[in-house]
Protein backbone atom coordinates (compact mmCIF):
# COMPACT_ATOMS: atom_id res chain seq x y z
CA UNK A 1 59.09 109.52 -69.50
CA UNK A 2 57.32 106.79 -71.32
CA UNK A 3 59.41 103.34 -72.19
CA UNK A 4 60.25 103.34 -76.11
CA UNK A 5 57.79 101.13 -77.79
CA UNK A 6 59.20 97.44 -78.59
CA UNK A 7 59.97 96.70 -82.30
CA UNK A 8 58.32 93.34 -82.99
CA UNK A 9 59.20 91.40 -86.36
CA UNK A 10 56.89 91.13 -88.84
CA UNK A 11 54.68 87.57 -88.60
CA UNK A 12 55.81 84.93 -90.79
CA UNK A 13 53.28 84.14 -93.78
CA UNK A 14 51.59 81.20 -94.21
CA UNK A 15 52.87 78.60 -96.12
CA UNK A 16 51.28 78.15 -99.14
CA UNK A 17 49.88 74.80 -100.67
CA UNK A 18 52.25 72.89 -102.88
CA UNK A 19 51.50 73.61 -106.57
CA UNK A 20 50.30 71.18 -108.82
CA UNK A 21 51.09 70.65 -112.22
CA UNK A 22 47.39 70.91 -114.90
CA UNK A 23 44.57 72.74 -114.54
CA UNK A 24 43.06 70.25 -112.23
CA UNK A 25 44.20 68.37 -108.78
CA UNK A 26 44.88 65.17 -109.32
CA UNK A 27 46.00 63.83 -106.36
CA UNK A 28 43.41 63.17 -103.37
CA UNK A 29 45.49 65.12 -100.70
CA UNK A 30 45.49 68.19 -103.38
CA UNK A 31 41.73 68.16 -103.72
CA UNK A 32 41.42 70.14 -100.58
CA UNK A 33 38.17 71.82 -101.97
CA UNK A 34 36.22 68.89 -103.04
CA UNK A 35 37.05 67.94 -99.68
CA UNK A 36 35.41 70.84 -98.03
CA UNK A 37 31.76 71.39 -99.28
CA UNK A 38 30.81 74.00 -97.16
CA UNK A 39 33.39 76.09 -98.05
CA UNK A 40 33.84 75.19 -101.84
CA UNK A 41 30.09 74.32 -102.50
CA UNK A 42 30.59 75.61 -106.38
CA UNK A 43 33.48 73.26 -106.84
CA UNK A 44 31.31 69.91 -105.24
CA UNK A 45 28.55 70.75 -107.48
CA UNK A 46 30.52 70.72 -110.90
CA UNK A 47 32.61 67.43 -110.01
CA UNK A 48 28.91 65.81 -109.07
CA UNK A 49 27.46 67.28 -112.44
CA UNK A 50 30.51 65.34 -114.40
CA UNK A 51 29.61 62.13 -113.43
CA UNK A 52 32.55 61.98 -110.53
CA UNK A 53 32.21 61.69 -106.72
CA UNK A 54 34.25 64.73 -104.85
CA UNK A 55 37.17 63.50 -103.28
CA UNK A 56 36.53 62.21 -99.57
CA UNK A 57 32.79 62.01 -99.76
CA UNK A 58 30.21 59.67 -100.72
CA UNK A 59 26.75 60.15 -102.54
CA UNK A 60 24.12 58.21 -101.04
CA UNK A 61 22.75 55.98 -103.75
CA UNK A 62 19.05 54.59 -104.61
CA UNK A 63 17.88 57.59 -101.49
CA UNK A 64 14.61 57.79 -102.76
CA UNK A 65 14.25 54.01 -103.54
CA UNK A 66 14.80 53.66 -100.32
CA UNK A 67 13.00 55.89 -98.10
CA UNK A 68 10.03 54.53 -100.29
CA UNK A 69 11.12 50.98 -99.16
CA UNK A 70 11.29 52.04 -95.99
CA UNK A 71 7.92 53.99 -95.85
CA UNK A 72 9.18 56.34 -92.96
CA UNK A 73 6.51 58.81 -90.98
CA UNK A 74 6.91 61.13 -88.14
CA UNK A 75 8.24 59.45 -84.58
CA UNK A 76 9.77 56.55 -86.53
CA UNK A 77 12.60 54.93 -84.74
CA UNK A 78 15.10 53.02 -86.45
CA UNK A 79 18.80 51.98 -87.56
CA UNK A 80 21.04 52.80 -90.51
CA UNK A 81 23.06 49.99 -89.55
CA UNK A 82 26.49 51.48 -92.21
CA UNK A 83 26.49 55.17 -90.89
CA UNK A 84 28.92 55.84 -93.96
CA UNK A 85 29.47 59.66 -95.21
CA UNK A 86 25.70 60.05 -93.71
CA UNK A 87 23.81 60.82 -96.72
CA UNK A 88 21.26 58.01 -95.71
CA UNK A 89 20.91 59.45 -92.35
CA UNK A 90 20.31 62.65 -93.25
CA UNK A 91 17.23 62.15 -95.29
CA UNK A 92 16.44 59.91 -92.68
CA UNK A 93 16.18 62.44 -90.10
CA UNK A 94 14.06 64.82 -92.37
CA UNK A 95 11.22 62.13 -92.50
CA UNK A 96 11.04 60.65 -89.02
CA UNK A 97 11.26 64.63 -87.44
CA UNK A 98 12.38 65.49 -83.66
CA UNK A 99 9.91 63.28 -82.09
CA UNK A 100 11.76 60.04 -84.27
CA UNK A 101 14.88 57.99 -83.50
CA UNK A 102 17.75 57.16 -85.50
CA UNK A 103 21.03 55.19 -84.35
CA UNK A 104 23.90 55.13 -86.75
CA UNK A 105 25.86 52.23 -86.78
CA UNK A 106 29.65 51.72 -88.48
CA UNK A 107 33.31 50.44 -87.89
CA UNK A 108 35.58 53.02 -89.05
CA UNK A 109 36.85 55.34 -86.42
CA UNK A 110 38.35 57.75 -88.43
CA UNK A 111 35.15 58.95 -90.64
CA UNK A 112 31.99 58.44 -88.03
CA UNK A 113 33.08 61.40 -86.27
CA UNK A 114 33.36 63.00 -88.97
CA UNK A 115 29.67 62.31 -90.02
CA UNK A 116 28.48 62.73 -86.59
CA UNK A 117 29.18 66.16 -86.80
CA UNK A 118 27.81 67.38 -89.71
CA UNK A 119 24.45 65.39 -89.07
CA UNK A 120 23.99 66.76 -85.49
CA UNK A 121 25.48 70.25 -87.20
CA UNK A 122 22.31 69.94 -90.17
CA UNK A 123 19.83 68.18 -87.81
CA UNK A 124 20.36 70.48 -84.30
CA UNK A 125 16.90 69.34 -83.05
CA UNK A 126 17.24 65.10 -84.28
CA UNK A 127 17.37 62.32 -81.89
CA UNK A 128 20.16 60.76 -83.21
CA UNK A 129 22.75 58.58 -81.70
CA UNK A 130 25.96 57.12 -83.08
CA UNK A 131 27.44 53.46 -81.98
CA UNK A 132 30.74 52.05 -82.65
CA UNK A 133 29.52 48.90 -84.28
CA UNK A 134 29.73 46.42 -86.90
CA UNK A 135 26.23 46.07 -88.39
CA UNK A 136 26.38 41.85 -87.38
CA UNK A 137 26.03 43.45 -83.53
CA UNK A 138 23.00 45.07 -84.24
CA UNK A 139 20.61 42.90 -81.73
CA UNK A 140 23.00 43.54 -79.07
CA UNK A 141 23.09 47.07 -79.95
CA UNK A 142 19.33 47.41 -79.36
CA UNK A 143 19.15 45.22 -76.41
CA UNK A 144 21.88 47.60 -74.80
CA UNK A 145 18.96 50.30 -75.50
CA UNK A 146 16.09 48.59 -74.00
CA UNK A 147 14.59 48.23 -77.37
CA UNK A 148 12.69 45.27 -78.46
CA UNK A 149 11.92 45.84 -82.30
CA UNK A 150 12.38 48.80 -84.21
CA UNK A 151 10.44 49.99 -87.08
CA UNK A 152 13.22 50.15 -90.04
CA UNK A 153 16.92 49.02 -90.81
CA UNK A 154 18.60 50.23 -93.36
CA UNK A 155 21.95 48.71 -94.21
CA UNK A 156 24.22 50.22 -97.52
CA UNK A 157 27.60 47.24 -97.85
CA UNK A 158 30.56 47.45 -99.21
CA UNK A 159 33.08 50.49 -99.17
CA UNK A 160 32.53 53.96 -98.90
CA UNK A 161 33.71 56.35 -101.57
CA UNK A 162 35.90 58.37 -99.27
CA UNK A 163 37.08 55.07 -97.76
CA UNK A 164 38.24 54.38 -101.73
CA UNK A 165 39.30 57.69 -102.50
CA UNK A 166 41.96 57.93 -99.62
CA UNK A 167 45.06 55.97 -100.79
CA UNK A 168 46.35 56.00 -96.91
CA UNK A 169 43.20 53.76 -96.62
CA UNK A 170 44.52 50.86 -99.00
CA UNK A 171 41.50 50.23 -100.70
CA UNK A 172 42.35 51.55 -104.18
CA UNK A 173 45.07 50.85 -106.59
CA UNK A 174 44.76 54.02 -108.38
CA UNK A 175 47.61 55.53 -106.60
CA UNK A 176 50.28 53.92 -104.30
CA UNK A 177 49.52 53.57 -100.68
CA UNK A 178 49.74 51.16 -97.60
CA UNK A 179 47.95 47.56 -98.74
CA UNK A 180 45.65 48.20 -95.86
CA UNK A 181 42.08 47.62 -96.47
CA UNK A 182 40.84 47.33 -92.97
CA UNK A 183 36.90 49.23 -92.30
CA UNK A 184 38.49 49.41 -88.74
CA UNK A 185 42.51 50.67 -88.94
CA UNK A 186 43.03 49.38 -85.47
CA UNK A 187 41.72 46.20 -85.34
CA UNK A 188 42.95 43.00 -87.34
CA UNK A 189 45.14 41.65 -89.99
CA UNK A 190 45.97 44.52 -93.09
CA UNK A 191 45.39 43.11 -96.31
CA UNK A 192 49.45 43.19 -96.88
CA UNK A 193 49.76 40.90 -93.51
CA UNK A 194 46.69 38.30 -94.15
CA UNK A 195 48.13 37.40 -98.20
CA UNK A 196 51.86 36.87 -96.66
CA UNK A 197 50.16 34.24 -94.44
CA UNK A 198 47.60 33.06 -96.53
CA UNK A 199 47.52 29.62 -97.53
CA UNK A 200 46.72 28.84 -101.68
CA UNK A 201 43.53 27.21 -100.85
CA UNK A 202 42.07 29.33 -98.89
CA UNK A 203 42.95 32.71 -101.32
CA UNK A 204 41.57 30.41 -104.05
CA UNK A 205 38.65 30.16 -101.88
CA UNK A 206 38.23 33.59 -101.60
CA UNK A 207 38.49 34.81 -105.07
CA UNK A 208 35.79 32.62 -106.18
CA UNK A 209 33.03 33.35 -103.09
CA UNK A 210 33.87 36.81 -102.77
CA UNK A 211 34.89 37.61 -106.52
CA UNK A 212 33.55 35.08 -108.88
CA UNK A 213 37.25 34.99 -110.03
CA UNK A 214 37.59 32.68 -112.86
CA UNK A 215 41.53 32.72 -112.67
CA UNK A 216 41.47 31.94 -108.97
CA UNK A 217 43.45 28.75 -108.77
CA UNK A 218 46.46 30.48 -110.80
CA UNK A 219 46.01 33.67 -109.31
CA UNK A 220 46.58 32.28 -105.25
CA UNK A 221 49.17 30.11 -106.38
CA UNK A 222 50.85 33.12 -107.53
CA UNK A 223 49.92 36.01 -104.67
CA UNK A 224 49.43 33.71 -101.67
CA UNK A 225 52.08 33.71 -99.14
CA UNK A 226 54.20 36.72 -100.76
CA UNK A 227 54.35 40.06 -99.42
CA UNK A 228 53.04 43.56 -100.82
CA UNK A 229 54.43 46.76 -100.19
CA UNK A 230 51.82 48.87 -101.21
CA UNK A 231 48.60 48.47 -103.88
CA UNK A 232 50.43 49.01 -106.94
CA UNK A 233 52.70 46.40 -106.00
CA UNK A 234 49.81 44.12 -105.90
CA UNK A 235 48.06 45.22 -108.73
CA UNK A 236 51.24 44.67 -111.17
CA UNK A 237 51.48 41.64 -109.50
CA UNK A 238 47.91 40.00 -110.95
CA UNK A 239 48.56 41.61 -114.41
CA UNK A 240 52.11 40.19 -114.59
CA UNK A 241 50.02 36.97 -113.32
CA UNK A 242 47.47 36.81 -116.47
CA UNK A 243 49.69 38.44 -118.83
CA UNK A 244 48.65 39.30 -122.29
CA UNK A 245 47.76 42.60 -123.58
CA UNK A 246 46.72 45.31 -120.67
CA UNK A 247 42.77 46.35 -120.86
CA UNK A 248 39.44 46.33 -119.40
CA UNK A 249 39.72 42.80 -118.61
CA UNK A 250 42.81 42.78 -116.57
CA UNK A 251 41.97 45.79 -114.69
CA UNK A 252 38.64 43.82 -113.56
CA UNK A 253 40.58 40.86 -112.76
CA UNK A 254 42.76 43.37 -110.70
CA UNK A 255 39.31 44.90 -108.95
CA UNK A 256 38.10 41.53 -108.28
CA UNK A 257 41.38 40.24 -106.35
CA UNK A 258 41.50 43.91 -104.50
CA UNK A 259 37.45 43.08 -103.74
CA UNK A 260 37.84 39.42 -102.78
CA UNK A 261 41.18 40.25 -100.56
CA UNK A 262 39.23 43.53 -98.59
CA UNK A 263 36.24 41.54 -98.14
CA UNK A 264 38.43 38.18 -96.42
CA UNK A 265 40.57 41.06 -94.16
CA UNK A 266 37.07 42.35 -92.79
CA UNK A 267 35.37 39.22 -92.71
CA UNK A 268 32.67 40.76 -94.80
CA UNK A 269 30.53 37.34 -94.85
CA UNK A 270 30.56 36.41 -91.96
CA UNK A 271 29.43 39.63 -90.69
CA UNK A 272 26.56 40.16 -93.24
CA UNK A 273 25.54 36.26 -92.18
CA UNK A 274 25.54 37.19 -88.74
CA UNK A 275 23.29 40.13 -89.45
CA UNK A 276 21.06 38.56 -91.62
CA UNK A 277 20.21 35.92 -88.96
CA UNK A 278 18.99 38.45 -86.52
CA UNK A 279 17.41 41.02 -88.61
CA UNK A 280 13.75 40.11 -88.28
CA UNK A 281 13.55 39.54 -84.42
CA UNK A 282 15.55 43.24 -84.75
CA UNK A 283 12.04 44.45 -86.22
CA UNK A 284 8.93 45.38 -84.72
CA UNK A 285 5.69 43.61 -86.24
CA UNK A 286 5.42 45.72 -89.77
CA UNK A 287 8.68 46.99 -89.42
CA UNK A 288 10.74 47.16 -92.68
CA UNK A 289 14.22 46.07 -93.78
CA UNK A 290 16.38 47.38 -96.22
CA UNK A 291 19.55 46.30 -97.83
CA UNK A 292 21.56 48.07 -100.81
CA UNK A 293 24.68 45.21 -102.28
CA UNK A 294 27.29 46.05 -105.01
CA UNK A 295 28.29 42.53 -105.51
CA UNK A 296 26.70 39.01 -106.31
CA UNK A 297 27.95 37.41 -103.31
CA UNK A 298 26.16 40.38 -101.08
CA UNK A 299 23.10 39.79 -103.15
CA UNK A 300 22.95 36.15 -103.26
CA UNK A 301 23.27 36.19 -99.17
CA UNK A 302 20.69 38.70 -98.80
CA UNK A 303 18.18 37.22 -101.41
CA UNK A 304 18.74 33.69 -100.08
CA UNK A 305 17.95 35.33 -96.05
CA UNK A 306 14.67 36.93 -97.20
CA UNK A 307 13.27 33.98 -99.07
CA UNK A 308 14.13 31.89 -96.41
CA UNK A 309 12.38 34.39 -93.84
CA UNK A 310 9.35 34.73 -95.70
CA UNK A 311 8.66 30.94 -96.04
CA UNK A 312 9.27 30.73 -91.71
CA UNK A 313 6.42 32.89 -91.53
CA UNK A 314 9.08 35.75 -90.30
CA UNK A 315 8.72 38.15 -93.57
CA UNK A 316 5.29 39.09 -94.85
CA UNK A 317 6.25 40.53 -97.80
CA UNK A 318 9.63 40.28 -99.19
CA UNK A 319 10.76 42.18 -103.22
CA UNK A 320 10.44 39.71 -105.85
CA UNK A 321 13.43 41.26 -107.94
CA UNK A 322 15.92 43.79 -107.24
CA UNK A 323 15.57 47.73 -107.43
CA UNK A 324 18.29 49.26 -109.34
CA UNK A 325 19.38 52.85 -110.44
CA UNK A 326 18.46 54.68 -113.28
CA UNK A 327 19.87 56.25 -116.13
CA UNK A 328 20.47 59.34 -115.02
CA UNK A 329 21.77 58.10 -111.47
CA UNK A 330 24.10 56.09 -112.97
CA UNK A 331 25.39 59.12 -115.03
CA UNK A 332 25.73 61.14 -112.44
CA UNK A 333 27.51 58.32 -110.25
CA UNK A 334 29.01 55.57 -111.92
CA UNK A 335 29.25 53.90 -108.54
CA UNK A 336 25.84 53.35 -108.43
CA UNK A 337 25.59 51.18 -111.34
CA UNK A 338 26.41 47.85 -109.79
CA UNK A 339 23.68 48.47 -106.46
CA UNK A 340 20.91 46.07 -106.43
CA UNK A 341 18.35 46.98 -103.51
CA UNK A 342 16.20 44.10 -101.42
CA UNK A 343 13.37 45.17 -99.16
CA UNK A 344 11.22 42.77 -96.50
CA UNK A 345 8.41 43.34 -94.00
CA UNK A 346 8.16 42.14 -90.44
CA UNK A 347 5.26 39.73 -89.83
């Protein structure tokens, strides 16, 4: 006689995402499909075609600037030395082919793997290598390597749009989150911890190099030493510090403090100093250097490196000005609008 078959309950549905009030997402944790290109490819291509970056990516910016810069052939090998999102790297890998070489250097734990994957997943036959690094460590990278020179560097600065778009990150003010701002979320100060031990001077100090803040002696006086529970809280704090009517020009004075603050907690400077110093013994004779800014203190560093390169004899060839984007890059992503691209050649 055969055992009576077993009545199993039925399986539990899925829980279904929390609804969201509009016709659109809002929120970055509700933006699951600009989040998910592969899957929503429709939905990346209209937020690109209005002028917005899709929530936790980045669009590479000035690309064909600079592989021109660069002047990349087959069997190249070289560094993007700020592995970002990838979008660099990726057109990277299409010029310099299987027999080239690219290591990918960056900080942040929690989005390299991310890239890693889907460059190895688009480039299956690339020689391509990813290092835990900040871009100041890129001579001891190569040395680690065996390598001597290589034939390009390409370094992007600042922030990364998924880096801004994340509110757990701390980089925005847009939306509440942590007052983080740290490339690296396990190493160092957070940017909530460094201004409650600040001293006036030296966050006056920093709003001027880093910023150009013209308010910086009030505004330390009035944020240094206090402490921040999240980014809002910070940003109400400079407007209640200026005062007057809210517009344009608070809410830059608000960018330039969040700026000035995230590039002190990473020790931006010092680590684009450091880098500068060592690029051209990183390059192989006729080897080519490229560096994307967003900022006038990144620019002035990196102009002020490759002049003084080219008069040691150490650059042949440095850009007299600055390449910039165009119209219709700048339409399509407002981000780029403040880049400002430097090239040099290796003697």
């Amino acid at each position: 006689m055969s055992e009576p078959e077993e009545c199993l309950p039925p399986l539990p549905r899925p829980a279904r995402r929390p609804r969201y009030g509009g016709k659109n997402p809002r929120r970055f944790e509700q933006k699951y499909k600009e989040r998910d290109p592969q899957r929503y490819p429709d939905t990346v291509a209209k937020v690109i075609a209005a002028g917005k970056t899709p929530a936790g990516t980045h669009l590479p910016i000035l690309v064909e600037e600079c592989l021109a810069a660069l002047a990349l052939r087959e069997g190249c090998i070289g560094v993007d030395a700020t592995l970002g999102y990838g979008g660099h790297a990726a057109r990277i890998l299409q010029q310099i082919g299987p027999a080239g070489k690219l290591l990918g250097m960056d900080v942040d734990p929690l989005e390299q793997p991310k890239t890693v994957a889907r460059l190895r997943a688009n480039h299956p036959e690339a020689e391509f290598e990813a290092v835990r690094s900040n871009y100041a460590g890129i001579a001891r990278v190569l040395a680690a390597r065996g390598l001597a020179g290589v034939d390009f560097v390409l370094a992007d600065l600042g922030c990364s749009s998924m880096q801004l778009d994340d509110p757990l990150r701390g980089f925005s003010f847009k939306v509440a989150g942590p007052l983080d701002m740290r490339m690296n979320p396990g190493r160092g100060l957070t940017a909530a911890e460094w201004l409650a031990k600040v001293a006036v001077s030296k966050l006056e100090t920093a709003l001027r190099e880093h910023a150009d803040e013209q308010r910086a002696e009030v505004l330390a006086a009035a944020l240094a030493g206090r402490n921040f529970a999240s980014t809002l809280a910070l940003a109400e704090a400079v407007r209640a510090c200026i005062g007057g009517p809210a517009g344009d020009a608070v809410e830059q004075a608000v960018r330039r403090v969040f700026q000035a603050v995230r590039i002190a907690v990473n020790e931006e400077f010092t680590a684009l100093d450091g880098f500068l110093r060592v690029l051209p013994d990183c390059l192989k004779s006729g080897g080519r250097a490229v560096v994307l800014t967003f900022h006038s203190g990144e620019d002035r560093r990196v102009k002020k490196a490759f002049q003084a390169a080219h008069g040691n004899g150490l650059f042949t060839s440095i850009s007299d000005g600055v390449v910039t984007a165009g119209p219709e890059e700048r339409r399509l992503n407002p981000r780029s609008s403040s880049a400002k691209l430097r090239w040099a050649i290796k003697a």
